[in-house]
PDB file of N, CA and C in Angstrom:
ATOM      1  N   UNK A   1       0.838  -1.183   0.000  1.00  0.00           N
ATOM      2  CA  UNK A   1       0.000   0.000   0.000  1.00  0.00           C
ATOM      3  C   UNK A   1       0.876   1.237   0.000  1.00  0.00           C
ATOM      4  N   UNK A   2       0.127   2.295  -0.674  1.00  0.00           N
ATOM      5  CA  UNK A   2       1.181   3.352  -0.755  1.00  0.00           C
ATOM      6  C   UNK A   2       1.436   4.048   0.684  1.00  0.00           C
ATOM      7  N   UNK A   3       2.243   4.181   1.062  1.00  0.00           N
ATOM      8  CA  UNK A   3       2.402   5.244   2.313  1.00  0.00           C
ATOM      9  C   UNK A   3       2.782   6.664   1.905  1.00  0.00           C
ATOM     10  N   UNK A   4       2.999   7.893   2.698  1.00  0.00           N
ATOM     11  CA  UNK A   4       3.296   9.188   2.183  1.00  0.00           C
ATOM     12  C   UNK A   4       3.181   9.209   3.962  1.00  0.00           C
ATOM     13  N   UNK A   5       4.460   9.918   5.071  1.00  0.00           N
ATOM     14  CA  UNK A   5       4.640  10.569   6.130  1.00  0.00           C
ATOM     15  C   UNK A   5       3.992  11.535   6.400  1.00  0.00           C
ATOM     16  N   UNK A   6       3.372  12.199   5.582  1.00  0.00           N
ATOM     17  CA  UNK A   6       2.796  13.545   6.017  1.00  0.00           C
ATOM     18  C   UNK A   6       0.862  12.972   5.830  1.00  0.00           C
ATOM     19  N   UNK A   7       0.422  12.260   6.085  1.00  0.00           N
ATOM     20  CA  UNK A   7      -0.665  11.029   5.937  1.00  0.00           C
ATOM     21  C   UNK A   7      -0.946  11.203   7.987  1.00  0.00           C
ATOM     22  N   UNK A   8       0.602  11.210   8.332  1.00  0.00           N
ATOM     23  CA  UNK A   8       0.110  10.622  10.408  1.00  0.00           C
ATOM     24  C   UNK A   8      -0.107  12.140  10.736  1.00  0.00           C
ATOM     25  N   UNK A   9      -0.794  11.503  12.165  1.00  0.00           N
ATOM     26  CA  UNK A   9      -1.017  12.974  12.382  1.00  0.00           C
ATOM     27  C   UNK A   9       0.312  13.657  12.940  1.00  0.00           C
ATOM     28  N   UNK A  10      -0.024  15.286  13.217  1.00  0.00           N
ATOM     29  CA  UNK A  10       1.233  15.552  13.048  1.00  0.00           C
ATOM     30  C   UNK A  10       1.479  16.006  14.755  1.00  0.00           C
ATOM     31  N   UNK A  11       2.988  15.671  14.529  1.00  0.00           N
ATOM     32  CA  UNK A  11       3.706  15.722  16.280  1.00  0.00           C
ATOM     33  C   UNK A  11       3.375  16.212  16.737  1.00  0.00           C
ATOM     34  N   UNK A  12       3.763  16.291  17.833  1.00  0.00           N
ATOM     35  CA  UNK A  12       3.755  17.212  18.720  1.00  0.00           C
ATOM     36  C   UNK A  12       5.194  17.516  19.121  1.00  0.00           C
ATOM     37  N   UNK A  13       5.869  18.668  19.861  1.00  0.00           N
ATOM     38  CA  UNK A  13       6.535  19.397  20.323  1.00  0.00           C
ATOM     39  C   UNK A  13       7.332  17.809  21.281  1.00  0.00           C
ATOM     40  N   UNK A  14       7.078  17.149  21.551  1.00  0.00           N
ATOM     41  CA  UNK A  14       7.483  15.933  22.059  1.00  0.00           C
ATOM     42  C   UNK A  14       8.145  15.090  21.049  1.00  0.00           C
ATOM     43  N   UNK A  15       6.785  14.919  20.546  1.00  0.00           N
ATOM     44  CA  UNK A  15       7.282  13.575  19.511  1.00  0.00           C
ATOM     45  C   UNK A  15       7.802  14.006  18.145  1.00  0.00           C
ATOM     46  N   UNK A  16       8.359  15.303  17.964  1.00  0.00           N
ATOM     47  CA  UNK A  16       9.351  15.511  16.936  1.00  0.00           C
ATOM     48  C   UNK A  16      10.751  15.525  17.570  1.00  0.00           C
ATOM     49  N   UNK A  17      10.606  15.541  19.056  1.00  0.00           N
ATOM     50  CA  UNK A  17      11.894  15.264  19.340  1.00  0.00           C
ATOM     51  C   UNK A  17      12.534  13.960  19.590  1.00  0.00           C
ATOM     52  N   UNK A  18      11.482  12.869  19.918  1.00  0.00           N
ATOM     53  CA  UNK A  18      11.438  11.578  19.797  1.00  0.00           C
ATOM     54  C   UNK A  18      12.183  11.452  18.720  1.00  0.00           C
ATOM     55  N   UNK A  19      11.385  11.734  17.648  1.00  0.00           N
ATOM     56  CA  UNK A  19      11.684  11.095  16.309  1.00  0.00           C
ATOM     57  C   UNK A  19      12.949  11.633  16.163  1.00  0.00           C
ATOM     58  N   UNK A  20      13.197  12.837  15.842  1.00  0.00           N
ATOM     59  CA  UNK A  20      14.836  13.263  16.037  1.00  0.00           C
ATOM     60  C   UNK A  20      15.815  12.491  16.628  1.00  0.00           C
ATOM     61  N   UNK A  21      15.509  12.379  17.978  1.00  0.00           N
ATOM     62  CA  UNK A  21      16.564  11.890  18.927  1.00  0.00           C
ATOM     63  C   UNK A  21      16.718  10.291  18.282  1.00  0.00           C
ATOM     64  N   UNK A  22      15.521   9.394  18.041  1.00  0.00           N
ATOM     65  CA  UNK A  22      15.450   8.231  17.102  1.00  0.00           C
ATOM     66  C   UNK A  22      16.348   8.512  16.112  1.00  0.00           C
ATOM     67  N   UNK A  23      16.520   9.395  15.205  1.00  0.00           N
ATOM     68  CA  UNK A  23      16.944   9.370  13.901  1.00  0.00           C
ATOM     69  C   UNK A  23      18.753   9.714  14.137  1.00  0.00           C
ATOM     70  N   UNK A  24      18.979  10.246  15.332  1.00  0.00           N
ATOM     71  CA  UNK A  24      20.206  10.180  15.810  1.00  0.00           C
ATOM     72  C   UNK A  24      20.845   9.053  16.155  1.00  0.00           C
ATOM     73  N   UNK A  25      19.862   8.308  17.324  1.00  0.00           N
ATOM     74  CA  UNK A  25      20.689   7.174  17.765  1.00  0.00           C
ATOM     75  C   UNK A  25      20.493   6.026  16.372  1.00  0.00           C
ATOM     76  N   UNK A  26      20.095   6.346  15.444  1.00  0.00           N
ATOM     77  CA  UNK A  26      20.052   5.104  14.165  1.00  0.00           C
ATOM     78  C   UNK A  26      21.176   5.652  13.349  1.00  0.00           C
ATOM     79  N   UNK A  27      21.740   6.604  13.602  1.00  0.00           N
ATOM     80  CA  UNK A  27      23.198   7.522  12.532  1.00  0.00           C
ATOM     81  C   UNK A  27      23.983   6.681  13.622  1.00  0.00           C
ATOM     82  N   UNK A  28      23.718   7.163  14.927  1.00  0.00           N
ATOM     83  CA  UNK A  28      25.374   6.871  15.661  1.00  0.00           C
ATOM     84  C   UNK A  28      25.366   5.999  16.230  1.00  0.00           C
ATOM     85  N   UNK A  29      24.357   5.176  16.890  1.00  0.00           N
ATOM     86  CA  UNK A  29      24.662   4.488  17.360  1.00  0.00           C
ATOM     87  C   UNK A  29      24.035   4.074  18.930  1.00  0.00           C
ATOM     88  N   UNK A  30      23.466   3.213  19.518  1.00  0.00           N
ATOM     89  CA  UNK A  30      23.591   3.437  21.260  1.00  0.00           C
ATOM     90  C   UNK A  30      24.360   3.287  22.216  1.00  0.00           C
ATOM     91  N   UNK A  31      24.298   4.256  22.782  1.00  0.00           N
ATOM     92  CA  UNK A  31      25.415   3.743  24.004  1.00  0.00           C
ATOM     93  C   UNK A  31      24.739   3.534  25.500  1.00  0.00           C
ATOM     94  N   UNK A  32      25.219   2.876  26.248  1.00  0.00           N
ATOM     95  CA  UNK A  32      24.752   2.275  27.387  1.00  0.00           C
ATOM     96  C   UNK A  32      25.299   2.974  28.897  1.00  0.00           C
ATOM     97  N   UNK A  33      24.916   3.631  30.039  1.00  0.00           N
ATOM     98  CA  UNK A  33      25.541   4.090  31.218  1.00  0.00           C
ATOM     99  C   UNK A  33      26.104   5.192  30.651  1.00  0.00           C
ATOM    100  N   UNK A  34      26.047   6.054  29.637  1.00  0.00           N
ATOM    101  CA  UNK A  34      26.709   7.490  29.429  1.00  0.00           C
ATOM    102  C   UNK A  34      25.699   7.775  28.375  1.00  0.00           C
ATOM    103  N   UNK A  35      25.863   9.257  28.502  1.00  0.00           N
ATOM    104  CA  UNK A  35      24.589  10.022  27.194  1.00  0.00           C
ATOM    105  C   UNK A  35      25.538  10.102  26.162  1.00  0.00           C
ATOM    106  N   UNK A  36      26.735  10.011  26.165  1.00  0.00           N
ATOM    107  CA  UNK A  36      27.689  10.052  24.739  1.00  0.00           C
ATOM    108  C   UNK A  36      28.935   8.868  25.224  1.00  0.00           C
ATOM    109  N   UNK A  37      29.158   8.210  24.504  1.00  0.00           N
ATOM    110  CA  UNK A  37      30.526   8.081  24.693  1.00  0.00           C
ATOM    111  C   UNK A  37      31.785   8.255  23.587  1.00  0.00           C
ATOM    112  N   UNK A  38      33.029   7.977  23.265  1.00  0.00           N
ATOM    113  CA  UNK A  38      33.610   8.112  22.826  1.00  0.00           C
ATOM    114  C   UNK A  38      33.760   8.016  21.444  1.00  0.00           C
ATOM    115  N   UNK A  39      33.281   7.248  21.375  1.00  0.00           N
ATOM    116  CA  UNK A  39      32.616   6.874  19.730  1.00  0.00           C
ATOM    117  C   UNK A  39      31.560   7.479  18.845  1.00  0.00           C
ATOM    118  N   UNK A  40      30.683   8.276  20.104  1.00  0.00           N
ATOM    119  CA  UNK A  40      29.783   9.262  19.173  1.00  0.00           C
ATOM    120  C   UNK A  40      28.741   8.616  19.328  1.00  0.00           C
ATOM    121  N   UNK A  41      28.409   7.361  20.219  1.00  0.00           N
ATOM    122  CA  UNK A  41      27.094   6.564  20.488  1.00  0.00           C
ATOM    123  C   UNK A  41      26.163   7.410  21.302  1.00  0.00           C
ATOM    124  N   UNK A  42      25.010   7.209  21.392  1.00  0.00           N
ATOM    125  CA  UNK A  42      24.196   8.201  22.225  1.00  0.00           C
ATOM    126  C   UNK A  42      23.063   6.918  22.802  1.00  0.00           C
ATOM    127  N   UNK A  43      22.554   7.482  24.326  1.00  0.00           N
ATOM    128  CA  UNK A  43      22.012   6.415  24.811  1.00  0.00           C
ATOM    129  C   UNK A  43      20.571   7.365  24.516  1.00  0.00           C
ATOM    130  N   UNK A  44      19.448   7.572  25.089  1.00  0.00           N
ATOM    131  CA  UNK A  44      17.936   7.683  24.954  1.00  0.00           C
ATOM    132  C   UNK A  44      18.268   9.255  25.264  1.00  0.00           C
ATOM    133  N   UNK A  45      18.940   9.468  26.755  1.00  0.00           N
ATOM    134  CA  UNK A  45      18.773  11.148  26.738  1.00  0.00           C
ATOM    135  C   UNK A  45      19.930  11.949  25.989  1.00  0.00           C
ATOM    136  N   UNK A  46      21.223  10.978  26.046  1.00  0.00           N
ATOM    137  CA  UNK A  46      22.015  11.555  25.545  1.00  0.00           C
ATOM    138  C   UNK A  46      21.601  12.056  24.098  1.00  0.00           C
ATOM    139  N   UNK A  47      20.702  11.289  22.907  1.00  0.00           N
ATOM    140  CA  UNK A  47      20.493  11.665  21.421  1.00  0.00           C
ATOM    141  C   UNK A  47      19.212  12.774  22.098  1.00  0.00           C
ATOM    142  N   UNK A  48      18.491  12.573  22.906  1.00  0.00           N
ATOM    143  CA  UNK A  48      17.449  13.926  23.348  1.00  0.00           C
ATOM    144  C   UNK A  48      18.082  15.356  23.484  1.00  0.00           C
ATOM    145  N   UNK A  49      19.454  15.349  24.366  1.00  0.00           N
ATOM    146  CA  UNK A  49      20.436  16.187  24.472  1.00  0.00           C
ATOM    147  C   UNK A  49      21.177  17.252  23.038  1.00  0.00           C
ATOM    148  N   UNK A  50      20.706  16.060  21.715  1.00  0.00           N
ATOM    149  CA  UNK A  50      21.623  16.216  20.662  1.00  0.00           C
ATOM    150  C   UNK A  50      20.507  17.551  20.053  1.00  0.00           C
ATOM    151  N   UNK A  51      19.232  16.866  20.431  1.00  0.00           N
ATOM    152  CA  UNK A  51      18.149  18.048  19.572  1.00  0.00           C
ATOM    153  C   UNK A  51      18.342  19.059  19.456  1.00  0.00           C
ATOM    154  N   UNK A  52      17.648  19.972  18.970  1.00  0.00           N
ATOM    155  CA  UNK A  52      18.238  21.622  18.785  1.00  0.00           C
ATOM    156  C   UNK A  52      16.681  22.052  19.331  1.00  0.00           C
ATOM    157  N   UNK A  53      16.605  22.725  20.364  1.00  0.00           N
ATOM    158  CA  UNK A  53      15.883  23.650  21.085  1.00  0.00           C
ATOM    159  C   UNK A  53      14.999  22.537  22.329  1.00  0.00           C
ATOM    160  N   UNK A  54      15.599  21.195  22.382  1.00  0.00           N
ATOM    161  CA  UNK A  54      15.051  20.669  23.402  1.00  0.00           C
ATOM    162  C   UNK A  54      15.646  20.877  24.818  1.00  0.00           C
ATOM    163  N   UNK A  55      15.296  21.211  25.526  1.00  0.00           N
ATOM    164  CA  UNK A  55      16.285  21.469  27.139  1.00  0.00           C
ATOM    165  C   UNK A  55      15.697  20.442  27.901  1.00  0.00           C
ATOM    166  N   UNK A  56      17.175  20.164  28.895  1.00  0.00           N
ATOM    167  CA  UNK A  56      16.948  19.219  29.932  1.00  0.00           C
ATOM    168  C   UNK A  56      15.751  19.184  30.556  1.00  0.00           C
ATOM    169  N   UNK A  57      15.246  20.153  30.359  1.00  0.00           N
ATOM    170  CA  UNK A  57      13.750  20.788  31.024  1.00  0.00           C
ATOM    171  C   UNK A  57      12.393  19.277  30.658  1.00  0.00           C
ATOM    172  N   UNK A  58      12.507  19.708  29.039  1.00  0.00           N
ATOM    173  CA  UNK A  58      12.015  18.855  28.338  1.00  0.00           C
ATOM    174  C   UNK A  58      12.059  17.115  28.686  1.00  0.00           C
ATOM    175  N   UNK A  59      13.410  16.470  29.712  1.00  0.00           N
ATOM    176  CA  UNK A  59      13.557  15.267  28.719  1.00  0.00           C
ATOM    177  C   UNK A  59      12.541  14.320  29.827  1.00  0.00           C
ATOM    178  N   UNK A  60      12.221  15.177  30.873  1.00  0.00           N
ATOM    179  CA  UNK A  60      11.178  14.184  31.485  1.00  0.00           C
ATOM    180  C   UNK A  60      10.217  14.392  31.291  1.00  0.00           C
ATOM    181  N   UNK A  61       9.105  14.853  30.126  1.00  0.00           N
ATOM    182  CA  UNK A  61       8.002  14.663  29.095  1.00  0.00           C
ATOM    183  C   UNK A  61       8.775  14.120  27.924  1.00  0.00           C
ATOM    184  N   UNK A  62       9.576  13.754  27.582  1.00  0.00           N
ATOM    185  CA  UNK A  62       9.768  12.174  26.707  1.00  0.00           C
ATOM    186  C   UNK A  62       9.962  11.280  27.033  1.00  0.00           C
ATOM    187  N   UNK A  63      10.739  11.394  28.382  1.00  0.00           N
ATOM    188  CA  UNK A  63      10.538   9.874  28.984  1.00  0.00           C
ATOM    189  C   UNK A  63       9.473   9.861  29.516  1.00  0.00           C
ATOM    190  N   UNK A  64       8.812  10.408  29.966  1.00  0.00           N
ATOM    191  CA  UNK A  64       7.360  10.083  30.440  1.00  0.00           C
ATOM    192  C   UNK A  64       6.436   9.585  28.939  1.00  0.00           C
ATOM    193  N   UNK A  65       6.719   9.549  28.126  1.00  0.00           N
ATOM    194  CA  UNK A  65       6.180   9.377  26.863  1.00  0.00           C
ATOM    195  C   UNK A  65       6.568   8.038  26.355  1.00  0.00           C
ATOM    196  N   UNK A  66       7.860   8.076  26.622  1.00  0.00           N
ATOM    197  CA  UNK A  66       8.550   6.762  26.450  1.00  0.00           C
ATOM    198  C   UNK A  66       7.882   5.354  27.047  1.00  0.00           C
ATOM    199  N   UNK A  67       8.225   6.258  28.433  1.00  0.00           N
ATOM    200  CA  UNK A  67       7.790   5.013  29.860  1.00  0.00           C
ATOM    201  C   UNK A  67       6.151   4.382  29.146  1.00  0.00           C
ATOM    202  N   UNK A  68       5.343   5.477  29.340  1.00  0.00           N
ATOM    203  CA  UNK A  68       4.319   4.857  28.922  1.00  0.00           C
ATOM    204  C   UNK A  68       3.747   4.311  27.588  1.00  0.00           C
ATOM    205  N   UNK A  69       4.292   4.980  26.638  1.00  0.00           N
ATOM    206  CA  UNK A  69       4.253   3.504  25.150  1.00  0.00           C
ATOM    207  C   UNK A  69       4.807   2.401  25.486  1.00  0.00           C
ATOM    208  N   UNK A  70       5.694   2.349  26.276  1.00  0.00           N
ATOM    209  CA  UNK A  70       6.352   0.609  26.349  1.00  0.00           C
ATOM    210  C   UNK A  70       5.351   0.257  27.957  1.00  0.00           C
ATOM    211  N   UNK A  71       4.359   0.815  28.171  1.00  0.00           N
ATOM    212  CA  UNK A  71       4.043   0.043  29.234  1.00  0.00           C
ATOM    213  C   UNK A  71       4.710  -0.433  30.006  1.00  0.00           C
ATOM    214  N   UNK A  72       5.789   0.582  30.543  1.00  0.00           N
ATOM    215  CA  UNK A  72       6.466   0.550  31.715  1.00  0.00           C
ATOM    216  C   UNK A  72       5.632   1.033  33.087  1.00  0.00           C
ATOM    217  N   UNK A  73       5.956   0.133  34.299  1.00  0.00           N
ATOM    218  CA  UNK A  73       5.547   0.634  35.584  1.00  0.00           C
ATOM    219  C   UNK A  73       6.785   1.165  36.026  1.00  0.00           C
ATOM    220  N   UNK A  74       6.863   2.395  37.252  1.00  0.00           N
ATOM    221  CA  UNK A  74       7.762   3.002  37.797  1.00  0.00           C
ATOM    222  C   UNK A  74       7.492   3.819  38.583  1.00  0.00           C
ATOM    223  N   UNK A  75       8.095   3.969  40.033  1.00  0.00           N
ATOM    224  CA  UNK A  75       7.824   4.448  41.149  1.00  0.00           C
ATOM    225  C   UNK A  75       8.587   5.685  41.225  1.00  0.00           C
ATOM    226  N   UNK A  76       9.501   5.639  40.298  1.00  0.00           N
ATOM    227  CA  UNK A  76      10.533   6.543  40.063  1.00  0.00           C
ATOM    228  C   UNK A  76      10.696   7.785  39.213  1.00  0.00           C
ATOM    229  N   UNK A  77      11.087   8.838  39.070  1.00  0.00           N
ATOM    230  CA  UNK A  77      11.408   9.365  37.936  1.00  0.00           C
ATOM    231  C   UNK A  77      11.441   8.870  36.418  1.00  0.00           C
ATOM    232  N   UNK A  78      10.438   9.317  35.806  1.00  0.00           N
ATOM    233  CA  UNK A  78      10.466   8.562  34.204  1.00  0.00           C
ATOM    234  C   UNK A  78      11.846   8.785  33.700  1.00  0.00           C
ATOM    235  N   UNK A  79      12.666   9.804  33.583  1.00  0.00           N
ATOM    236  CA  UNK A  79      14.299   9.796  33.341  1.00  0.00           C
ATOM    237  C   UNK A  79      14.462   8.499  33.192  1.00  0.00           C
ATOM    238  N   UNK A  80      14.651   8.556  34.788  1.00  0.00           N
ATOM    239  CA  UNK A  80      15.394   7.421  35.368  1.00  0.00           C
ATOM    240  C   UNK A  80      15.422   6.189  34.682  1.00  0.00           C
ATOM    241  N   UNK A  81      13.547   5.409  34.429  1.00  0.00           N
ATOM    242  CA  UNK A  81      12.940   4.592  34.336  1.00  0.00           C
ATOM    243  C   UNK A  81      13.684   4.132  32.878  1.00  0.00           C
ATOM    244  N   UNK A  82      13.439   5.659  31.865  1.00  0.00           N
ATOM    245  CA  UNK A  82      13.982   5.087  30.599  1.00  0.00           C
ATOM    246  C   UNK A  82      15.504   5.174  30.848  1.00  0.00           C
ATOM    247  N   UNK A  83      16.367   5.186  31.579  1.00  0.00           N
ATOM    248  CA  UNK A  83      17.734   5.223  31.489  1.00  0.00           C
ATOM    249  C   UNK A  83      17.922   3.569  31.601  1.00  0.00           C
ATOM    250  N   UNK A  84      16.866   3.305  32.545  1.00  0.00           N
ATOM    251  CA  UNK A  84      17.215   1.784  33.260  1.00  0.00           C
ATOM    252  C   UNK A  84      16.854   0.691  31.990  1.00  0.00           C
ATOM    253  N   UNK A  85      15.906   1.189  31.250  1.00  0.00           N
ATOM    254  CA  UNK A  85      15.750   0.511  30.013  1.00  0.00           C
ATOM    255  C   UNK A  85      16.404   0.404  29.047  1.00  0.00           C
ATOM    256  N   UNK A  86      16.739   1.566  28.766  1.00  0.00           N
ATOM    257  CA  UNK A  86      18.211   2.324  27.389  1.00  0.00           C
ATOM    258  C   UNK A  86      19.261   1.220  28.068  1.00  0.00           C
ATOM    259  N   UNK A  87      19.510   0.733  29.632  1.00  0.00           N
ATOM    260  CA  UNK A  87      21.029   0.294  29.611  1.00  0.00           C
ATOM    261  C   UNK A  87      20.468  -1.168  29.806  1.00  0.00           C
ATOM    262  N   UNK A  88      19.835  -1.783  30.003  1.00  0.00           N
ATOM    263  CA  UNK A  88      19.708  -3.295  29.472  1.00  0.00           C
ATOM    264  C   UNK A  88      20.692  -3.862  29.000  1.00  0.00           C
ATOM    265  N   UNK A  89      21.577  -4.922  29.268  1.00  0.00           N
ATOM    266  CA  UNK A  89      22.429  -5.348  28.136  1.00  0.00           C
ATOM    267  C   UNK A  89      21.863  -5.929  27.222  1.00  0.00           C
ATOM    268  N   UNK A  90      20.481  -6.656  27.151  1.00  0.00           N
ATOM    269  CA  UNK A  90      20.117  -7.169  26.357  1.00  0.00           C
ATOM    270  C   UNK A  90      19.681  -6.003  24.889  1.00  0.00           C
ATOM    271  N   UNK A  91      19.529  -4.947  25.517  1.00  0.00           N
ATOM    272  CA  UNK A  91      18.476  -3.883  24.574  1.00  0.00           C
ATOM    273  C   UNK A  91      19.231  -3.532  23.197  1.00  0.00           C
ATOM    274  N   UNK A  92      18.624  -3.427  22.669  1.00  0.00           N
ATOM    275  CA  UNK A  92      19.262  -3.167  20.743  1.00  0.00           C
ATOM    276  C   UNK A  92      19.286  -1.328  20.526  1.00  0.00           C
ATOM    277  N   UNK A  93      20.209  -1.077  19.420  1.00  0.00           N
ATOM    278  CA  UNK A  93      20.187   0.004  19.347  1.00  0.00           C
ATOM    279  C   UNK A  93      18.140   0.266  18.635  1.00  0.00           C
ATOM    280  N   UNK A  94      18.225  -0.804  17.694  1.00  0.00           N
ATOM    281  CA  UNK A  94      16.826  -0.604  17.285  1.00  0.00           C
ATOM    282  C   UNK A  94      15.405  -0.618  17.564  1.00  0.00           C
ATOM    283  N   UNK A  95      15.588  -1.339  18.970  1.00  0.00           N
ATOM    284  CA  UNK A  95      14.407  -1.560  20.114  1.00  0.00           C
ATOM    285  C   UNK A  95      14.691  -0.060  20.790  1.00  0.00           C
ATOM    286  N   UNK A  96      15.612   0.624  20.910  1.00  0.00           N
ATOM    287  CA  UNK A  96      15.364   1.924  21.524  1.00  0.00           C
ATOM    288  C   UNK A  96      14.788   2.589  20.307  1.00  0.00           C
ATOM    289  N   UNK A  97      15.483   2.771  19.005  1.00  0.00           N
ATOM    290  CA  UNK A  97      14.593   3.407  17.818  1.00  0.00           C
ATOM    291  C   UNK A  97      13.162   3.235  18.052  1.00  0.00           C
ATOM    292  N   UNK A  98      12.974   1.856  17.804  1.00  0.00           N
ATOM    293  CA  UNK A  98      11.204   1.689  17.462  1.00  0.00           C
ATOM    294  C   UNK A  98      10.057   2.239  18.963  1.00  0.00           C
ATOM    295  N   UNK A  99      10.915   2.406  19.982  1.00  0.00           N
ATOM    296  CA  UNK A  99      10.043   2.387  21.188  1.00  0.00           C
ATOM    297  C   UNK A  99      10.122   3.825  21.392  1.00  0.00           C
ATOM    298  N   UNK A 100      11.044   4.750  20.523  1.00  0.00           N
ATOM    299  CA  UNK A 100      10.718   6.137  20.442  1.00  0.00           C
ATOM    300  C   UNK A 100      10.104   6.947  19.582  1.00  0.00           C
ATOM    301  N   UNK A 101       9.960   5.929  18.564  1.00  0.00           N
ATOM    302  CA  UNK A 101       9.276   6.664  17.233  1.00  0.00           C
ATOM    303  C   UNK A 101       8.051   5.952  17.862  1.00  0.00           C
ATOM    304  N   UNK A 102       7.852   5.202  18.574  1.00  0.00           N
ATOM    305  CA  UNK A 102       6.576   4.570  18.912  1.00  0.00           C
ATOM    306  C   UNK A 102       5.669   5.426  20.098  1.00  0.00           C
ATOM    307  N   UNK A 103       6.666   6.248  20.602  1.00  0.00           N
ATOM    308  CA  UNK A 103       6.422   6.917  21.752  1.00  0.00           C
ATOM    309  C   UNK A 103       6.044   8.283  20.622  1.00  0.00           C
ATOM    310  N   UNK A 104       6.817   8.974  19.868  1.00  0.00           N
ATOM    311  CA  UNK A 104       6.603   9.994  19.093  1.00  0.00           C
ATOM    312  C   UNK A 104       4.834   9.877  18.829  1.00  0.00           C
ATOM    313  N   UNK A 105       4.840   8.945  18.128  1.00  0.00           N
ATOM    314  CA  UNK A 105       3.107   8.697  17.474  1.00  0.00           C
ATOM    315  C   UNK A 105       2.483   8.472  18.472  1.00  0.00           C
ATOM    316  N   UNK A 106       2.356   8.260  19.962  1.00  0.00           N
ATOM    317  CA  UNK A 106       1.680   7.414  20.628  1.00  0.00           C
ATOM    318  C   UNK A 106       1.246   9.674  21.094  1.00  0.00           C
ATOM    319  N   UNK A 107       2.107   9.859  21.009  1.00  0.00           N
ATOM    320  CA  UNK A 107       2.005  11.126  21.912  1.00  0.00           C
ATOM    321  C   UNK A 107       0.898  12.329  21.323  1.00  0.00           C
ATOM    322  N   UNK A 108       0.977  11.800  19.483  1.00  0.00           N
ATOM    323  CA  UNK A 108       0.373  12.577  18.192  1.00  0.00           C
ATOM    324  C   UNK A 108      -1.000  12.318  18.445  1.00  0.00           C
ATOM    325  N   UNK A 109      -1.165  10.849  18.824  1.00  0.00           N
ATOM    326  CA  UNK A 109      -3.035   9.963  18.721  1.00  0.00           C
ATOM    327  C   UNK A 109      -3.152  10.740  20.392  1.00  0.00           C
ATOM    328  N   UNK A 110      -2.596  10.744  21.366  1.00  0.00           N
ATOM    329  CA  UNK A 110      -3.317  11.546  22.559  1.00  0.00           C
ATOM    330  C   UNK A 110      -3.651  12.937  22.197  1.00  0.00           C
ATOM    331  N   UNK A 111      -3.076  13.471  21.538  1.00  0.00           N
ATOM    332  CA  UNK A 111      -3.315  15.025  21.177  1.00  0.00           C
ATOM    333  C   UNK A 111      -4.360  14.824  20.357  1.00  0.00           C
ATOM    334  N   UNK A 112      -4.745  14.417  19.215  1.00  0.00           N
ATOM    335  CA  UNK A 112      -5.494  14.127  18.707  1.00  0.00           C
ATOM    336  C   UNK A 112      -7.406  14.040  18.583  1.00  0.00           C
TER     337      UNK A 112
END
């Protein structure tokens, strides 16, 4: 079926930074226990960090965005929650992609 991007609804102020910060960590890479490391890898806040006009202010309404598309529970700071997820050893650079572009759209259909 044909697709065309400009078809979803459109972001929000969140979930264009999702998708950004997604489209970063799929260039460089993830990294695990640091927001950058040496190599130019970026973990969940570190590629949030990379955005242009997002502030630290911001990154706990994406992880709160995050947390809840993946149906995470947490007693804690959503930060936190997605840091503890981003460092998984098991976790893929591409399971963080899809669970932020998933979080991006999830954030578009609540506004909606």
């Amino acid at each position: 079926m044909l697709y065309n991007k400009d078809w979803d609804t459109p972001l929000t102020a969140v979930g264009k930074a999702l998708m950004a910060g997604a489209d970063l960590i799929e260039k460089h890479g993830l990294a695990k226990f640091v927001r950058q490391d040496s190599n130019g890898k970026l973990c969940f806040l570190g590629a949030l960090d990379m955005v242009e006009g997002y502030s630290e202010d911001d990154h706990s309404k994406a992880s709160k965005a995050l947390v809840a598309a993946l149906g995470l529970t947490t007693l804690r700071d959503p930060r936190s929650a997605a840091a503890d997820w981003n460092n998984k050893l098991e976790r893929t650079a591409q399971e963080v992609v899809d669970a932020m572009r998933l979080a991006a759209r999830t954030t578009a259909k609540a506004m909606a």
